[in-house]
Protein backbone atom coordinates (compact mmCIF):
# COMPACT_ATOMS: atom_id res chain seq x y z
CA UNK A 1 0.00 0.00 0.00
CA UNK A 2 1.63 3.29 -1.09
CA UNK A 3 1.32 6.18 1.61
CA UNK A 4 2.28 9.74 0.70
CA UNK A 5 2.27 11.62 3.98
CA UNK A 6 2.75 15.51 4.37
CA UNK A 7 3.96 17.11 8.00
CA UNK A 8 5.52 20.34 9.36
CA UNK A 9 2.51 22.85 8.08
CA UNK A 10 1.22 25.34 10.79
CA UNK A 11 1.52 29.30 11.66
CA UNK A 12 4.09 31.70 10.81
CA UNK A 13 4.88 35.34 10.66
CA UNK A 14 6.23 36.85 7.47
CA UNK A 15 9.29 36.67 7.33
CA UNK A 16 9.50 33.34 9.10
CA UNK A 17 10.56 29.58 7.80
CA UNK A 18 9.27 26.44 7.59
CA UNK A 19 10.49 23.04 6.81
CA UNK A 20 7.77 20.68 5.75
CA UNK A 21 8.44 16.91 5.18
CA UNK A 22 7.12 14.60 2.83
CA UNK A 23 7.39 10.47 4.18
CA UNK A 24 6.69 7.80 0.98
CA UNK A 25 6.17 4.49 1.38
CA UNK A 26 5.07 1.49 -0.40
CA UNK A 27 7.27 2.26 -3.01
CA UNK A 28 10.91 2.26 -4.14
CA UNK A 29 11.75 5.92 -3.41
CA UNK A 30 15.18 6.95 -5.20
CA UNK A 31 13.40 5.91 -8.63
CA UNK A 32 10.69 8.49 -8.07
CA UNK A 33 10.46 11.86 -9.00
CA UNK A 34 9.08 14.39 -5.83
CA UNK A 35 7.44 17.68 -6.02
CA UNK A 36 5.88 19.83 -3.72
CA UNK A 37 2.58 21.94 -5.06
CA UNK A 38 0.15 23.89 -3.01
CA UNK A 39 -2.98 25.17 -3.84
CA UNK A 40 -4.40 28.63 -2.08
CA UNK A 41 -8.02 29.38 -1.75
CA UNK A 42 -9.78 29.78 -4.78
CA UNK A 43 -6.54 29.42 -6.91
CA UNK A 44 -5.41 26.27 -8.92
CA UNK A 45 -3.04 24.31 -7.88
CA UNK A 46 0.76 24.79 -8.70
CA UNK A 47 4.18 23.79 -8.76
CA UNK A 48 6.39 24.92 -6.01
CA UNK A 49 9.48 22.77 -5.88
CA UNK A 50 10.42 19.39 -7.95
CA UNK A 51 13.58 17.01 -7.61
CA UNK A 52 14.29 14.17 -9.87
CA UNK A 53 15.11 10.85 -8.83
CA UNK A 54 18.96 11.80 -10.30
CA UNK A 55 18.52 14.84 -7.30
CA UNK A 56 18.07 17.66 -10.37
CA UNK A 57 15.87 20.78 -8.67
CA UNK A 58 13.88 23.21 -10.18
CA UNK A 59 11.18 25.91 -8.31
CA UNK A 60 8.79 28.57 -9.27
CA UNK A 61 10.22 31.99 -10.16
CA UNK A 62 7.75 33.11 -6.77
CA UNK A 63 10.03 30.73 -4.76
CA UNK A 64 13.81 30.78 -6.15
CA UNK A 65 16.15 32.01 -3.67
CA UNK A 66 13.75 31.40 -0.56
CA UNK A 67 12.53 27.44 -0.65
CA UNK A 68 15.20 24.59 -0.98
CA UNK A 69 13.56 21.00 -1.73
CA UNK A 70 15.76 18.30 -1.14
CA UNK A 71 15.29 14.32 -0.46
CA UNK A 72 16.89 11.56 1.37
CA UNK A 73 16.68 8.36 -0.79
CA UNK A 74 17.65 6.25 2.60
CA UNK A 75 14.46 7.28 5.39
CA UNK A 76 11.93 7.81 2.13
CA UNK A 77 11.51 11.22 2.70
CA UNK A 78 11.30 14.64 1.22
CA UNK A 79 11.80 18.21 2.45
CA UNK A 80 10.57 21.88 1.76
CA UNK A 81 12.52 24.45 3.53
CA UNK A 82 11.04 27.52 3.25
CA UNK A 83 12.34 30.65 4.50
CA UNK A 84 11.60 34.63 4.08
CA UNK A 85 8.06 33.28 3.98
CA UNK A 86 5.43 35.74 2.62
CA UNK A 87 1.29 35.96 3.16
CA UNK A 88 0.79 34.97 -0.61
CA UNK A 89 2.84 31.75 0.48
CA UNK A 90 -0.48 30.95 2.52
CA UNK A 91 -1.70 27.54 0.89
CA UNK A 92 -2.38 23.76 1.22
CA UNK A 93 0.82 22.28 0.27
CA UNK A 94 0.94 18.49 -1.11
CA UNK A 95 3.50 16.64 -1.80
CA UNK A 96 3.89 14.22 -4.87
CA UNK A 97 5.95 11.16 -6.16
CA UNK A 98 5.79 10.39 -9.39
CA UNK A 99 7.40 7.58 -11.77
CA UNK A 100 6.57 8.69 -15.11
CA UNK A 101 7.52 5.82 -16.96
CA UNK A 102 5.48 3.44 -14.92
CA UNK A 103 2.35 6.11 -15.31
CA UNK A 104 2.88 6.22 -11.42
CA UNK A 105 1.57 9.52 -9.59
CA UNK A 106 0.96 9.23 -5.76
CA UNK A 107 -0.28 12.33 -3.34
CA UNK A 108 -0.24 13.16 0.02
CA UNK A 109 -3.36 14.37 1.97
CA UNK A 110 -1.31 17.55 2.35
CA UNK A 111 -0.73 20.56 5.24
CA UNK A 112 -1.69 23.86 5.54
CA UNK A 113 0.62 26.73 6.00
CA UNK A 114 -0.65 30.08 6.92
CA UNK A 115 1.81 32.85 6.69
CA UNK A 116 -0.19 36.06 8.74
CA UNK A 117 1.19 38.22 11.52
């Protein structure tokens, strides 16, 4: 049974961090392909942060410089630090494996982060 499971969401002030973690299992890990996405009230959801199972990164232009994703192949688990966090960072965040060449695409439940002084 494959579990996706999102933790580390909660309350912070602008200008605060995060670090949200992402735990997979029921699969084999270091051949999948991670992302984080959030969705915000109202808004469709969207890419934040994606690393390949070779550990290539790439982020939205409205993150670079302020989130680092990053993954540890040997506990299953991904990561979202995010720091200099802003209001419009306020969201549901979800985190994703996916193995494209199997057709395989797996989400967590996801966690809400609420950026407001």
């Amino acid at each position: 049974q494959v579990q996706v499971v999102e933790s580390g969401g909660g309350l912070v002030q602008p200008g605060g961090s995060l670090r949200l973690s992402c735990a997979a299992s029921g699969i084999t890990f270091r051949l999948y392909d991670m992302a984080w996405y959030r969705q915000a009230p109202g808004k469709q959801r969207e890419s934040v942060a994606a690393i390949t199972s070779g550990g290539s990164t790439d982020y939205a232009d409205s993150v670079k410089g302020r989130f680092t994703i990053s993954r540890d192949n040997a506990k299953n688990m991904v990561y979202l630090q995010m720091n200099s966090l802003k209001p419009e960072d306020t969201a549901v965040y979800y985190c994703n494996a996916k193995r494209s060449v199997r057709g395989l695409d797996y989400w967590g439940q996801g966690t809400q982060v609420t950026v407001s002084s």
